[in-house]
C-alpha atoms as a PDB file:
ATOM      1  CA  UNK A   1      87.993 106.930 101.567  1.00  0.00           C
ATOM      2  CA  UNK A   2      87.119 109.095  98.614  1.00  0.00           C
ATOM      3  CA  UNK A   3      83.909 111.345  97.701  1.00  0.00           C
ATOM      4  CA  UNK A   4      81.935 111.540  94.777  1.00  0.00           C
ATOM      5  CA  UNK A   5      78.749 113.243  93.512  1.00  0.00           C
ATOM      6  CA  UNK A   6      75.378 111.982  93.632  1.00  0.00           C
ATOM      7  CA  UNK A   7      72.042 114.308  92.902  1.00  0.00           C
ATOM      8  CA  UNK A   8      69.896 112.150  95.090  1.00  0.00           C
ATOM      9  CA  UNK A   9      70.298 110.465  98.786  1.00  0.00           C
ATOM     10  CA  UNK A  10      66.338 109.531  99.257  1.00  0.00           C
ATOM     11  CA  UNK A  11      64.938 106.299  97.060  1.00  0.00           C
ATOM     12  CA  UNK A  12      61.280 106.805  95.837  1.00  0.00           C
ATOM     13  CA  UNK A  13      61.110 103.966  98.766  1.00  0.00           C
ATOM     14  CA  UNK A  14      62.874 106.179 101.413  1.00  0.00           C
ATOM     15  CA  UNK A  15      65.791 103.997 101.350  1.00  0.00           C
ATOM     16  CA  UNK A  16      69.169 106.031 101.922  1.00  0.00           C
ATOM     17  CA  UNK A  17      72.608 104.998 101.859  1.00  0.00           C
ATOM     18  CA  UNK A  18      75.413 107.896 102.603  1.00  0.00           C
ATOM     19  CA  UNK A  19      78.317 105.069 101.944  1.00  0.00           C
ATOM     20  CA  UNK A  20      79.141 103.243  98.978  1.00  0.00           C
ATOM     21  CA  UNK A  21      81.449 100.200 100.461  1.00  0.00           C
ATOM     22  CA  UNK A  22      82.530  99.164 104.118  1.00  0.00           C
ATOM     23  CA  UNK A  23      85.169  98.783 106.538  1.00  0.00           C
ATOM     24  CA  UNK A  24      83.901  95.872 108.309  1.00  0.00           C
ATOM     25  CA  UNK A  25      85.119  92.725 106.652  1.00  0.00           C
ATOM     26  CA  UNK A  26      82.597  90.826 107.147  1.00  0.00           C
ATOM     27  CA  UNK A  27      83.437  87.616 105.167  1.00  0.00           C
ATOM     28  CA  UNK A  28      79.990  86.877 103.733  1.00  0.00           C
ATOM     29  CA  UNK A  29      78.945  90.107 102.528  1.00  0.00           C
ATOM     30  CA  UNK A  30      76.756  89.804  99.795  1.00  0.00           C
ATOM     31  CA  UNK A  31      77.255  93.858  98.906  1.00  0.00           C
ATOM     32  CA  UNK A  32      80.721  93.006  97.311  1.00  0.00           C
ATOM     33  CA  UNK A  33      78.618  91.088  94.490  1.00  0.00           C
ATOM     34  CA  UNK A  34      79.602  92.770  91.340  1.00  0.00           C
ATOM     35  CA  UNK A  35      75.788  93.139  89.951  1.00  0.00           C
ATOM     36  CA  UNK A  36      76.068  96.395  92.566  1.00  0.00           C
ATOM     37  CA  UNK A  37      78.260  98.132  90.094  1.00  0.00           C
ATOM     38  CA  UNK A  38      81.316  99.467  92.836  1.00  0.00           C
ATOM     39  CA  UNK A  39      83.828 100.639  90.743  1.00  0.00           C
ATOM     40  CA  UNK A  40      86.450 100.986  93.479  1.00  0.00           C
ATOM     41  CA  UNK A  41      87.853  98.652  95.925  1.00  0.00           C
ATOM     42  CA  UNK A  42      84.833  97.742  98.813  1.00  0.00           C
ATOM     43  CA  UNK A  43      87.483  98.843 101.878  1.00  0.00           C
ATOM     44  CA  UNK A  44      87.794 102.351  99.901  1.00  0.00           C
ATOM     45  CA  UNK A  45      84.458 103.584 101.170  1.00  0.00           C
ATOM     46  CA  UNK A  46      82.851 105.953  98.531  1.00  0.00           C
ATOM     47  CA  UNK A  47      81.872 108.902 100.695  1.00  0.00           C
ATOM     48  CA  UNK A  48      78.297 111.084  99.064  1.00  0.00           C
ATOM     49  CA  UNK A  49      79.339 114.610  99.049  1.00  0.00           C
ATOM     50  CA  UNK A  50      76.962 117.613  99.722  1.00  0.00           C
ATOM     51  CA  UNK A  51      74.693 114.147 101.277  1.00  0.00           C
ATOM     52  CA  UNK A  52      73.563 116.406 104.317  1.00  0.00           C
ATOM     53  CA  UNK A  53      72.337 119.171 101.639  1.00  0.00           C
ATOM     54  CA  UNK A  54      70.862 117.167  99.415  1.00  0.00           C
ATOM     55  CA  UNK A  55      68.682 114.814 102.018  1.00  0.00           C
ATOM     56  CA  UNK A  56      67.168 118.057 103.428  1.00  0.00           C
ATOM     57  CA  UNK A  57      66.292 119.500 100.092  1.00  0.00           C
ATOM     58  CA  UNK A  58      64.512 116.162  99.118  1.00  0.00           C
ATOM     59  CA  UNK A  59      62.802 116.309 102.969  1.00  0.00           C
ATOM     60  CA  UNK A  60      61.600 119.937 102.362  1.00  0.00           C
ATOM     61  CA  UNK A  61      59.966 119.123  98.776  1.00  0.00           C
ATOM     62  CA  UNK A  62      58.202 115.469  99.730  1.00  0.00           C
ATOM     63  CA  UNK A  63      54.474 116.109 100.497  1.00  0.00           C
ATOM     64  CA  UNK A  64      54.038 113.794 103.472  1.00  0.00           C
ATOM     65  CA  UNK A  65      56.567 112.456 106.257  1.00  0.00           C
ATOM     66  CA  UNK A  66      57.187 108.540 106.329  1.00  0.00           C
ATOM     67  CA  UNK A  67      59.834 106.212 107.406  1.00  0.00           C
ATOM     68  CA  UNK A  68      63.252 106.291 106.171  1.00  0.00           C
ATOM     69  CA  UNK A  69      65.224 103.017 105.906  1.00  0.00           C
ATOM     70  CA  UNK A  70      69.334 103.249 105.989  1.00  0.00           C
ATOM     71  CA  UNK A  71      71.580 100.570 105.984  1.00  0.00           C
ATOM     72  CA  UNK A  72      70.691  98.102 103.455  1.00  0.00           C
ATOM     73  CA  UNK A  73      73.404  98.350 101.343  1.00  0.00           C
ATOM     74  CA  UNK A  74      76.155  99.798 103.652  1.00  0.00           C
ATOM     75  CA  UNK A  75      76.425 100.570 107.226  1.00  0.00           C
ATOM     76  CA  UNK A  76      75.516 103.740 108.216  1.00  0.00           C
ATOM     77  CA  UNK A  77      77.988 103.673 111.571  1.00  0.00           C
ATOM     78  CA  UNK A  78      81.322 102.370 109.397  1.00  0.00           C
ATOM     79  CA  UNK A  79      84.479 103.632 110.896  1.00  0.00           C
ATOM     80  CA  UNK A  80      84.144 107.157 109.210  1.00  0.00           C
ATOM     81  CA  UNK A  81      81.121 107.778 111.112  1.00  0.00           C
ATOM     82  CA  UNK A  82      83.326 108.690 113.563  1.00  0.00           C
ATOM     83  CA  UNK A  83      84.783 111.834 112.652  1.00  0.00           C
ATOM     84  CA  UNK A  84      82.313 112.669 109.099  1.00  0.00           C
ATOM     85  CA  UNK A  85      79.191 112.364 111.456  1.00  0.00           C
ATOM     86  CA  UNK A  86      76.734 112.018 108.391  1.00  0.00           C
ATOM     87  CA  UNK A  87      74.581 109.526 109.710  1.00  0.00           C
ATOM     88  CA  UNK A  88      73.829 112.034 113.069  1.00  0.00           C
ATOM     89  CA  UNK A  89      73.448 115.397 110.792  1.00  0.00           C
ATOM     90  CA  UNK A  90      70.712 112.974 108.570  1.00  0.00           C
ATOM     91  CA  UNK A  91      69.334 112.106 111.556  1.00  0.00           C
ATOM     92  CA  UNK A  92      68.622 115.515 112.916  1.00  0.00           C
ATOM     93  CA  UNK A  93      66.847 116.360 109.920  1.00  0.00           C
ATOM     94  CA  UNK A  94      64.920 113.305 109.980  1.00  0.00           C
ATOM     95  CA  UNK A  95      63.697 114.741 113.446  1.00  0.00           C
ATOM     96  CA  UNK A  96      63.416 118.154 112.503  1.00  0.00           C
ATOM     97  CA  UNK A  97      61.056 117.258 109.338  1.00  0.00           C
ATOM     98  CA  UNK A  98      58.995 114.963 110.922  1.00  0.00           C
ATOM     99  CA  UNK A  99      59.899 111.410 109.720  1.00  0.00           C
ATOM    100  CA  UNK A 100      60.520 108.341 111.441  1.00  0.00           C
ATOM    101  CA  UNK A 101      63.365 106.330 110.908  1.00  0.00           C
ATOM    102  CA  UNK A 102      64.624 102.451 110.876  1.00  0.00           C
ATOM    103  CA  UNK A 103      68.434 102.033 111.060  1.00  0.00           C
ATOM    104  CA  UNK A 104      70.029  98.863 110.035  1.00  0.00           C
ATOM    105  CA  UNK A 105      73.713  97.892 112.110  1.00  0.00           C
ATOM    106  CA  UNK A 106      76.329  96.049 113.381  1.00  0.00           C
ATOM    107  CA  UNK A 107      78.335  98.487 115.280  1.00  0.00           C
ATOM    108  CA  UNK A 108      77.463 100.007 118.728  1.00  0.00           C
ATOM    109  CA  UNK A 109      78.458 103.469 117.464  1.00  0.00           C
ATOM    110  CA  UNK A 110      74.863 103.923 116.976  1.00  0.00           C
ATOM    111  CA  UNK A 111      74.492 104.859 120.654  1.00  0.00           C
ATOM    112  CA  UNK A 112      76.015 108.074 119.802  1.00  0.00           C
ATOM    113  CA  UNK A 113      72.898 109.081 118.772  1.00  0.00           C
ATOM    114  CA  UNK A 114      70.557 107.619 121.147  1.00  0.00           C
ATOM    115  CA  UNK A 115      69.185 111.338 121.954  1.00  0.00           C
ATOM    116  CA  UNK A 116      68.408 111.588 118.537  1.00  0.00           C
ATOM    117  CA  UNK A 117      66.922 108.290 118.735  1.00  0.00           C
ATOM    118  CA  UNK A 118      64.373 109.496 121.804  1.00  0.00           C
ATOM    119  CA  UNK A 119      63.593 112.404 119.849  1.00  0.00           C
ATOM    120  CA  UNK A 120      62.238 111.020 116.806  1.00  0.00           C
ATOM    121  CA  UNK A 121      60.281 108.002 118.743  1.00  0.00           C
ATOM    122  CA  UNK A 122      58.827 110.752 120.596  1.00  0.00           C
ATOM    123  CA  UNK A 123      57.113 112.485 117.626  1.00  0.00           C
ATOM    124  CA  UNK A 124      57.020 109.674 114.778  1.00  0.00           C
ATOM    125  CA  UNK A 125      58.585 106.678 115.476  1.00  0.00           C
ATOM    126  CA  UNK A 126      62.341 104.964 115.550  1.00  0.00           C
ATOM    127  CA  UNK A 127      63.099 101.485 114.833  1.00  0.00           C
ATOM    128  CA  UNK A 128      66.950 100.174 115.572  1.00  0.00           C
ATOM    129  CA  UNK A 129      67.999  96.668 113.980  1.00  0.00           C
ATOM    130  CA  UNK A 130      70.731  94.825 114.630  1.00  0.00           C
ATOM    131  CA  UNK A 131      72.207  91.644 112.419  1.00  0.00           C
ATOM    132  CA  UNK A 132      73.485  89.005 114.941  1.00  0.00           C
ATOM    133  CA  UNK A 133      75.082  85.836 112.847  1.00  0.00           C
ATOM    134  CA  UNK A 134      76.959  83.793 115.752  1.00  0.00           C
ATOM    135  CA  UNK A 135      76.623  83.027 119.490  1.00  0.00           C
ATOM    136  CA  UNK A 136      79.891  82.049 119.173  1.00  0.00           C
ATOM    137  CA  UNK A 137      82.559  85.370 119.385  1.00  0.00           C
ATOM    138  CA  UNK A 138      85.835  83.800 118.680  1.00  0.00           C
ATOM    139  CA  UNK A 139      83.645  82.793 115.779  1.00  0.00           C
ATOM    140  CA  UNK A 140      81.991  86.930 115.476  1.00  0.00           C
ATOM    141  CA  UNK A 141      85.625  88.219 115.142  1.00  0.00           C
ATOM    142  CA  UNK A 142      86.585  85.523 112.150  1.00  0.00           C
ATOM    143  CA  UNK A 143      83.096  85.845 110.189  1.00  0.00           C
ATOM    144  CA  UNK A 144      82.907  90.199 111.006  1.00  0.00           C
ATOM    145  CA  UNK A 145      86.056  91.295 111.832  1.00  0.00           C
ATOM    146  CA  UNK A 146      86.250  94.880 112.255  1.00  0.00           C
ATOM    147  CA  UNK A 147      82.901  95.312 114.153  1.00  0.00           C
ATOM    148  CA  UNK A 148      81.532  94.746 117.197  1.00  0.00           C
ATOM    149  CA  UNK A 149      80.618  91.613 118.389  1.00  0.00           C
ATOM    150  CA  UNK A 150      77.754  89.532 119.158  1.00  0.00           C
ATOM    151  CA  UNK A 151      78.123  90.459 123.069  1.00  0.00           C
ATOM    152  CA  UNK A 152      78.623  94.079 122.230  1.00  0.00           C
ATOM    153  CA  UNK A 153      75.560  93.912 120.050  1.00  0.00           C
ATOM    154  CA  UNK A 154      73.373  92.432 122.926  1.00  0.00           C
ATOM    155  CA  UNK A 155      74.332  94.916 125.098  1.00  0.00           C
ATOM    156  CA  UNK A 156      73.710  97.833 122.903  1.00  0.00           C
ATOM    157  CA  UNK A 157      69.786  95.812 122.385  1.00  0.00           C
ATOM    158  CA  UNK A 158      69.716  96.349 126.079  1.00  0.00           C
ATOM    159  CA  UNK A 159      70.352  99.874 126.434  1.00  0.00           C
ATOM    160  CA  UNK A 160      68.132 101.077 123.265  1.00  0.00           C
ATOM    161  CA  UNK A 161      65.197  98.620 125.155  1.00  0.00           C
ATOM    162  CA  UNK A 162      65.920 100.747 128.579  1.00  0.00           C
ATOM    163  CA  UNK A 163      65.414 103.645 126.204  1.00  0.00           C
ATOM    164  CA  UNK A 164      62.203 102.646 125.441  1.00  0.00           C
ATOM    165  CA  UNK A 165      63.657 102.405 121.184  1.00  0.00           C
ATOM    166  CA  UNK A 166      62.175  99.273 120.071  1.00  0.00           C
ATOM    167  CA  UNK A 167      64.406  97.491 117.790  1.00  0.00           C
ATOM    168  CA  UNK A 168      65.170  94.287 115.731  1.00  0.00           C
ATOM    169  CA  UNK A 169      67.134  91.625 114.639  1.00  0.00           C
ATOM    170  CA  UNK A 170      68.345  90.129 111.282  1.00  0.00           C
ATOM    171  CA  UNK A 171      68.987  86.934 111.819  1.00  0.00           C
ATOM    172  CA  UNK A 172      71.328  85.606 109.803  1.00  0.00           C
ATOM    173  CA  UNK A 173      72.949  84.983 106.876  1.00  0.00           C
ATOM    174  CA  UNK A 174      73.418  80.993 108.111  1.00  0.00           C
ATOM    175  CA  UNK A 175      76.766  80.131 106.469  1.00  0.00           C
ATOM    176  CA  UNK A 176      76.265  75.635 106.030  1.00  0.00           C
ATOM    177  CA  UNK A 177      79.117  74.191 107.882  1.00  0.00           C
ATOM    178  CA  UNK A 178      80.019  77.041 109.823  1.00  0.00           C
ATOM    179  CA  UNK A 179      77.188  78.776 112.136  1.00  0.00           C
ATOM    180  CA  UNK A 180      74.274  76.520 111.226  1.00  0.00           C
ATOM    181  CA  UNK A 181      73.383  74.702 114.333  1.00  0.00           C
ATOM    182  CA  UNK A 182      70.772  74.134 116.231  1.00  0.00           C
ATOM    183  CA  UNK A 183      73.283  75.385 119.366  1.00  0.00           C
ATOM    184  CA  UNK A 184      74.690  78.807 117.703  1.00  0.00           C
ATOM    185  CA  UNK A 185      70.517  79.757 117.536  1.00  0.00           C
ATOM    186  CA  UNK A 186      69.496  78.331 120.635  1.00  0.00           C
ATOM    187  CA  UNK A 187      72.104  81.138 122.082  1.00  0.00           C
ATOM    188  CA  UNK A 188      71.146  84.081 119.788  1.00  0.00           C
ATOM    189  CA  UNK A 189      67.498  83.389 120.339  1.00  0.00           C
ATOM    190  CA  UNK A 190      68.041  83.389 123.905  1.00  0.00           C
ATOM    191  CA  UNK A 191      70.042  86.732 123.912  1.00  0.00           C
ATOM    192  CA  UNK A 192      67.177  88.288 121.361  1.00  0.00           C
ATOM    193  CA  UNK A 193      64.733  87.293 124.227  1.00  0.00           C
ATOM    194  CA  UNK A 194      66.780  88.667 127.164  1.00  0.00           C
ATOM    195  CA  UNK A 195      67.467  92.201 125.206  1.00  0.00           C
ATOM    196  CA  UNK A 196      63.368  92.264 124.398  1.00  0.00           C
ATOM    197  CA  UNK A 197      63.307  92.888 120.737  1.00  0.00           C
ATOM    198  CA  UNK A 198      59.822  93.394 118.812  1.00  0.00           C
ATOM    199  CA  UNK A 199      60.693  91.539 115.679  1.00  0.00           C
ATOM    200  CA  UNK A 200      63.381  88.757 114.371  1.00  0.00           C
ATOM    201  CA  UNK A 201      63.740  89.591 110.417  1.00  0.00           C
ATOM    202  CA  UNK A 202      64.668  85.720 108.970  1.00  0.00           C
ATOM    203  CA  UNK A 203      64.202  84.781 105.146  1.00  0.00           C
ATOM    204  CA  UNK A 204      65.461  81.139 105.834  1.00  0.00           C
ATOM    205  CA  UNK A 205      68.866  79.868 106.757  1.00  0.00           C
ATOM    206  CA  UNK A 206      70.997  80.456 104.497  1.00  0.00           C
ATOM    207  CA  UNK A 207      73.589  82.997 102.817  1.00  0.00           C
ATOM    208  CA  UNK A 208      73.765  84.271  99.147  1.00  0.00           C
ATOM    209  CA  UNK A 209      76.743  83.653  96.714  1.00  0.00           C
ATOM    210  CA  UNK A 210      77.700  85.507  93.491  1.00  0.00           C
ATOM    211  CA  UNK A 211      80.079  86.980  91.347  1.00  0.00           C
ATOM    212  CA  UNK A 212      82.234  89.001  93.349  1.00  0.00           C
ATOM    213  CA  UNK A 213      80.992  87.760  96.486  1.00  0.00           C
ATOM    214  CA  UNK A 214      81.895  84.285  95.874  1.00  0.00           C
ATOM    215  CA  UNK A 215      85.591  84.782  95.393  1.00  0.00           C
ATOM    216  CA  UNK A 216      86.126  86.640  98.070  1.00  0.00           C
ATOM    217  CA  UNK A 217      84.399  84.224 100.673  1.00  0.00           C
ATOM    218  CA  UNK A 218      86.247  81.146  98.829  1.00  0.00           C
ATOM    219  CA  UNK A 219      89.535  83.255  99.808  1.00  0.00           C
ATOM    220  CA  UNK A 220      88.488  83.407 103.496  1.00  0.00           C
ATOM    221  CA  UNK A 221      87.136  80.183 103.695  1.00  0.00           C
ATOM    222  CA  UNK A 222      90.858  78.763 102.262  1.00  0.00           C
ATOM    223  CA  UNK A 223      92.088  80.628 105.296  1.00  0.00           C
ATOM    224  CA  UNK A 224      90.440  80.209 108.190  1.00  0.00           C
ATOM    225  CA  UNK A 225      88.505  76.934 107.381  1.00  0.00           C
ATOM    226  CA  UNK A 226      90.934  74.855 105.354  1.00  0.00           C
ATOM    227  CA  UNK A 227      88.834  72.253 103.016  1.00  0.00           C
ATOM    228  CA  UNK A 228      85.655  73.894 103.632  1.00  0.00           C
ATOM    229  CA  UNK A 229      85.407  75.808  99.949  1.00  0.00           C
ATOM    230  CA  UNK A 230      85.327  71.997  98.244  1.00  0.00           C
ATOM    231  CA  UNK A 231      82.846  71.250 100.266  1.00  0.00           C
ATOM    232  CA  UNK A 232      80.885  74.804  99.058  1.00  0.00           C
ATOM    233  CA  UNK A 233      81.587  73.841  95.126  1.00  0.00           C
ATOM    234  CA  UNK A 234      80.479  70.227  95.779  1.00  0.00           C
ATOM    235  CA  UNK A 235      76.966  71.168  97.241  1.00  0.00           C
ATOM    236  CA  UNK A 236      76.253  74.024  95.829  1.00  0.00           C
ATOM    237  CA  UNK A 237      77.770  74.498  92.475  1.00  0.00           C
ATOM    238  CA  UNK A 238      77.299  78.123  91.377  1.00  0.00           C
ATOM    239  CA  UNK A 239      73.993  78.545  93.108  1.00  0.00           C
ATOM    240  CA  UNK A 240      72.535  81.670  93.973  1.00  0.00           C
ATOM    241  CA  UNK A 241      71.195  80.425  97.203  1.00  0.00           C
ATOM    242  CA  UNK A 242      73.238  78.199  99.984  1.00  0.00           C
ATOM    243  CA  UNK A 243      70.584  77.079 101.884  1.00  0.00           C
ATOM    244  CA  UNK A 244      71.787  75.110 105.505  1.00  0.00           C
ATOM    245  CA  UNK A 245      70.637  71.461 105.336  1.00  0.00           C
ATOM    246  CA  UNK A 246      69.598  71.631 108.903  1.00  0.00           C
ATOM    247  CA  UNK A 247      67.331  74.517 107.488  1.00  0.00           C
ATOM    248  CA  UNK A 248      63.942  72.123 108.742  1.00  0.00           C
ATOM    249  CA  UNK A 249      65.408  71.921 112.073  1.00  0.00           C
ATOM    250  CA  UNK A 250      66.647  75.116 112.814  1.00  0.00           C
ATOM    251  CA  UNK A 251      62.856  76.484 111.000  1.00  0.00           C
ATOM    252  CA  UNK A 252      61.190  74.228 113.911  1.00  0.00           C
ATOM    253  CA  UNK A 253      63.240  75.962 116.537  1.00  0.00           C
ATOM    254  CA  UNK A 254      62.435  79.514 115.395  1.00  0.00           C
ATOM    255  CA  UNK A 255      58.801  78.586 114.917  1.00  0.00           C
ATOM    256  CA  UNK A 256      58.628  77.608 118.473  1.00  0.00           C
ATOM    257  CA  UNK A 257      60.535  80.036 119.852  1.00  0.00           C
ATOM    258  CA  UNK A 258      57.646  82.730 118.137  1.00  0.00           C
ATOM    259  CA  UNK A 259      55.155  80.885 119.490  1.00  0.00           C
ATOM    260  CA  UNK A 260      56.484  80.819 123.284  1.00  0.00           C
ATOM    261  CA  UNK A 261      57.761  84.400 123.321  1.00  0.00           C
ATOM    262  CA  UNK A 262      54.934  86.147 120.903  1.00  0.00           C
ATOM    263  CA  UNK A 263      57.644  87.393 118.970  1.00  0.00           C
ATOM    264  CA  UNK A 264      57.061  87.907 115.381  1.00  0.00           C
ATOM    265  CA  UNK A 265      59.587  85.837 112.932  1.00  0.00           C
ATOM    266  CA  UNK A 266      57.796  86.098 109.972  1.00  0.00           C
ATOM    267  CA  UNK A 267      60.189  87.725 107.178  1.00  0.00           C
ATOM    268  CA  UNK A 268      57.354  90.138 105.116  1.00  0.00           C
ATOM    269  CA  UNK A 269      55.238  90.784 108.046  1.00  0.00           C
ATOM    270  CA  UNK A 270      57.808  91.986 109.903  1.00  0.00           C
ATOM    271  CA  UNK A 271      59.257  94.134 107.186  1.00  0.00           C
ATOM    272  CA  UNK A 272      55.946  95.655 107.164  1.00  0.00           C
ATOM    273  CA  UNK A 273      56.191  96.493 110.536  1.00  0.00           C
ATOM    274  CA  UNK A 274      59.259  98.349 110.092  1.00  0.00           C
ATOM    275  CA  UNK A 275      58.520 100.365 107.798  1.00  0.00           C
ATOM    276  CA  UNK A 276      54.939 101.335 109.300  1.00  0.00           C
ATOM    277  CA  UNK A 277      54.945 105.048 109.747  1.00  0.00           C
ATOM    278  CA  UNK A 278      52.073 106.312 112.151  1.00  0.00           C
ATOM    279  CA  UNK A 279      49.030 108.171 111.459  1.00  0.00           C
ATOM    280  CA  UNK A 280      49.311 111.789 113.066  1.00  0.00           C
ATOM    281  CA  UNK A 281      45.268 112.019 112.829  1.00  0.00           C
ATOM    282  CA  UNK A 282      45.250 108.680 114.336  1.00  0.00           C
ATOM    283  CA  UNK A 283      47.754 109.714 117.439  1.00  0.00           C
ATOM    284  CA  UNK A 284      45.168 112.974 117.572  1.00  0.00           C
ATOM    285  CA  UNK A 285      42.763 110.164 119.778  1.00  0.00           C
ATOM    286  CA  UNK A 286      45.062 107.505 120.543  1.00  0.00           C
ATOM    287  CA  UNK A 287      44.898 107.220 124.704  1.00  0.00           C
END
């Protein structure tokens, strides 16, 4: 861990990251490309001083409320959430200023804040999302080691559901040869169902591969799936995008599972939805 200064924490988007880097390990991460810039080691998570300061002086000088998106780039509930408790002071001041909030994670430490979770919902609005990859969790802990897994995941859906916090999943990334059956999303559609999310977020199956990213996913494929990175080169050459080739297939299944369930898969309609931050004249003579 190490801080450094930054004179913003808001994007003209609302995004916010208060981490540079990650502790999870997740073998596919595409945030370890090198087009990001990191100047430091990805497991040497680049800390924003003053963050806390400088998110409530942006808050106090914007002219309207909206939603604020976190975890796009890094995970807002890495291991130093623990004891640095940025994410929660952010949060606070989300609630205190009057914007809504969509959190993107894979850890269950996010139920720390569930009270702070309630009390934005209650007066704008609160969206949790989750990335599931695998069904499989002797295949979670090899593909996103350090984090909690699939099960844990599903059970943290259920709680933020019984809290009335509706949330959503990322489905994906769909690494070919490794978590791109038909079974594996048979299983995670079945646990989306069961925890009642709002939305599935799904841009195809598929990951992303490039400098940076690439080597270090070639390293853990040589590892834990010996033979596997030929197969990678052979396919997909230096290619951007590794789409599955039982991408049709597993497109019919999550068609029809929208369709049964009424559950929205649709990637830019649902990011839409996440990022919709209500009307207050509206909620004035809502029933």
């Amino acid at each position: 861990m190490h801080y450094a200064d930054y004179k913003s924490i808001l994007s003209p988007q609302n995004g916010m990251n208060l981490y540079r880097g990650c502790s999870h390990g997740c073998i596919y991460c595409d945030s370890r490309s090198r087009c990001y810039h990191l100047d430091h080691d990805f497991e040497d998570i680049e800390v924003k001083r003053n963050a806390v300061a400088i998110l409530e002086d942006q808050l106090r000088r914007r002219r309207k409320p909206g939603m604020i998106h976190t975890g796009s780039m890094s995970d807002p509930y890495n291991a130093l959430e623990d004891s640095l408790q940025l994410t929660r002071q952010c949060l606070q001041l989300i609630e205190t200023y009057g914007y809504g909030v969509t959190v993107l994670t894979k850890s269950t430490r996010l139920l720390r804040d569930l009270d702070l979770f309630r009390a934005i919902h209650a007066k704008t609005r609160c969206v949790v999302q989750m990335t599931l990859t695998t069904f499989d969790e002797d295949l979670c802990r090899v593909l996103e080691p350090h984090v909690s897994t699939t099960r844990q995941r599903f059970e943290a859906l259920c709680t933020l559901r019984d809290a009335g916090i509706p949330t959503a999943v990322w489905l994906g990334p769909t690494l070919p040869f490794i978590n791109d059956t038909r079974e594996n999303l048979a299983g995670l559609l079945q646990i989306m169902e069961e925890a009642g999310v709002s939305a599935v977020v799904n841009f195809g199956f598929g990951m992303t591969l490039r400098e940076g990213n690439r080597e270090y996913f070639y390293d853990r494929l040589d590892r834990f799936f010996p033979g596997l990175k030929q197969r990678y080169i052979e396919t997909f050459g230096d290619s951007y995008g590794c789409s599955s080739p039982r991408q049709p297939a597993l497109k019919t299944d999550l068609r029809a599972f929208s369709e049964r369930t009424g559950i929205p898969v649709q990637g830019s309609a649902v990011m839409k939805w996440l990022h919709e931050f209500p009307d207050p004249q509206l909620s004035l003579f809502s029933p």
